[in-house]
Protein backbone atom coordinates (compact mmCIF):
# COMPACT_ATOMS: atom_id res chain seq x y z
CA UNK A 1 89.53 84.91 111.51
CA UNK A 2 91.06 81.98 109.31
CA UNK A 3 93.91 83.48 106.63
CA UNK A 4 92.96 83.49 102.85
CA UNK A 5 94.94 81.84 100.90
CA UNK A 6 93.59 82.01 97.19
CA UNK A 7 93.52 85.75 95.35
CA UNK A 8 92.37 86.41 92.15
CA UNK A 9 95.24 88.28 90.54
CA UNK A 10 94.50 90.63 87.73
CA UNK A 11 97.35 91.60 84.92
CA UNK A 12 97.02 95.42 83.96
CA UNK A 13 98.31 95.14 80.98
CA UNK A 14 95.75 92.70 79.09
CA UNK A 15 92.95 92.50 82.24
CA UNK A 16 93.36 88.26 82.07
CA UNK A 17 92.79 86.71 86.09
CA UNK A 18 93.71 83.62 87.30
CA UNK A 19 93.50 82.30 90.49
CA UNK A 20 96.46 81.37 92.32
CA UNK A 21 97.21 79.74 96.45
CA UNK A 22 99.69 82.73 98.39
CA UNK A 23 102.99 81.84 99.77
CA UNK A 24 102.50 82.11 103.32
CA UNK A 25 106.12 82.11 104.10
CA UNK A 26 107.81 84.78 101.09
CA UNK A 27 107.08 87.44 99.80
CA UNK A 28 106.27 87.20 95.95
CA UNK A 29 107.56 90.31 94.43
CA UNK A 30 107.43 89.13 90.55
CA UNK A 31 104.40 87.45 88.50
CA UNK A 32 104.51 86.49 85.32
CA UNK A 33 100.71 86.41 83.01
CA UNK A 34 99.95 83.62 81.51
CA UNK A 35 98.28 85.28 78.78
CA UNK A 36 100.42 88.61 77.57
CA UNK A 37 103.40 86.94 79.66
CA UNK A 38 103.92 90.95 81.14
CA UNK A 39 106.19 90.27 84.44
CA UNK A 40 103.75 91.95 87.42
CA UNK A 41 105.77 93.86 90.47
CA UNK A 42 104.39 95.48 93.33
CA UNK A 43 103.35 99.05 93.40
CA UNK A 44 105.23 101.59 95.33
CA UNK A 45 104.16 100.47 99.12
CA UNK A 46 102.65 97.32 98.53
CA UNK A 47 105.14 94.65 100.05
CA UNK A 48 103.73 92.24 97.05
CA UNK A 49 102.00 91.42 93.85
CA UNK A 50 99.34 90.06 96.00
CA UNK A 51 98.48 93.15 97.65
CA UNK A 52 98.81 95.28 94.34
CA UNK A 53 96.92 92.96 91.77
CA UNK A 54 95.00 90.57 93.75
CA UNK A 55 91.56 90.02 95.02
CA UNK A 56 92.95 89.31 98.87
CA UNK A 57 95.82 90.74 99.82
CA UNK A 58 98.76 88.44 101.16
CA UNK A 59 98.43 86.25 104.43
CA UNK A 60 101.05 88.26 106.51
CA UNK A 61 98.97 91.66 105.77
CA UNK A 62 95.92 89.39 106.91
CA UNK A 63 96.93 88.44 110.27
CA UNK A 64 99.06 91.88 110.93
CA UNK A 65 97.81 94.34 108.84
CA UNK A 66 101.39 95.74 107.65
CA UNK A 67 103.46 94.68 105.30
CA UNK A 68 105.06 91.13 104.98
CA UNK A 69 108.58 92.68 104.25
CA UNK A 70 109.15 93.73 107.48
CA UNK A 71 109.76 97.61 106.91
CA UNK A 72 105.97 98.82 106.73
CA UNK A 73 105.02 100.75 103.22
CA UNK A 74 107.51 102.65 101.85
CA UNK A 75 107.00 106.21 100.59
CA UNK A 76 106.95 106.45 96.81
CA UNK A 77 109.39 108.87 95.22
């Protein structure tokens, strides 16, 4: 199955989506709206913004199905 690499990402602060090409070598943990300019970070056990506010979620979690960061999810608090 051929990797994805466009998402849709979706700011949850004003709802604006844009879409944008994945890194397929990093992890992106920051993303900054081009509308409301709110900075976007992963949620608790996503490895990326991808996988928290995207339509796809990032190419390493495509091919392995775990997270790109090496460590797996990590438990939220």
């Amino acid at each position: 199955m051929p990797v994805i690499l466009e998402s849709i990402i979706t700011c949850p602060a004003c709802g604006h989506s844009r879409t944008e090409i994945m890194p397929t070598d990093a992890c992106q943990w920051f993303y900054e709206c081009g509308t409301c300019h709110a900075v976007l970070r992963p949620k608790p056990g996503d490895c990326c913004v991808f996988c928290s506010y995207g339509s796809v979620p990032c190419p390493p979690v495509q091919l392995a199905g775990k997270s790109c960061c090496g460590s797996g999810s990590s438990s939220a608090p």
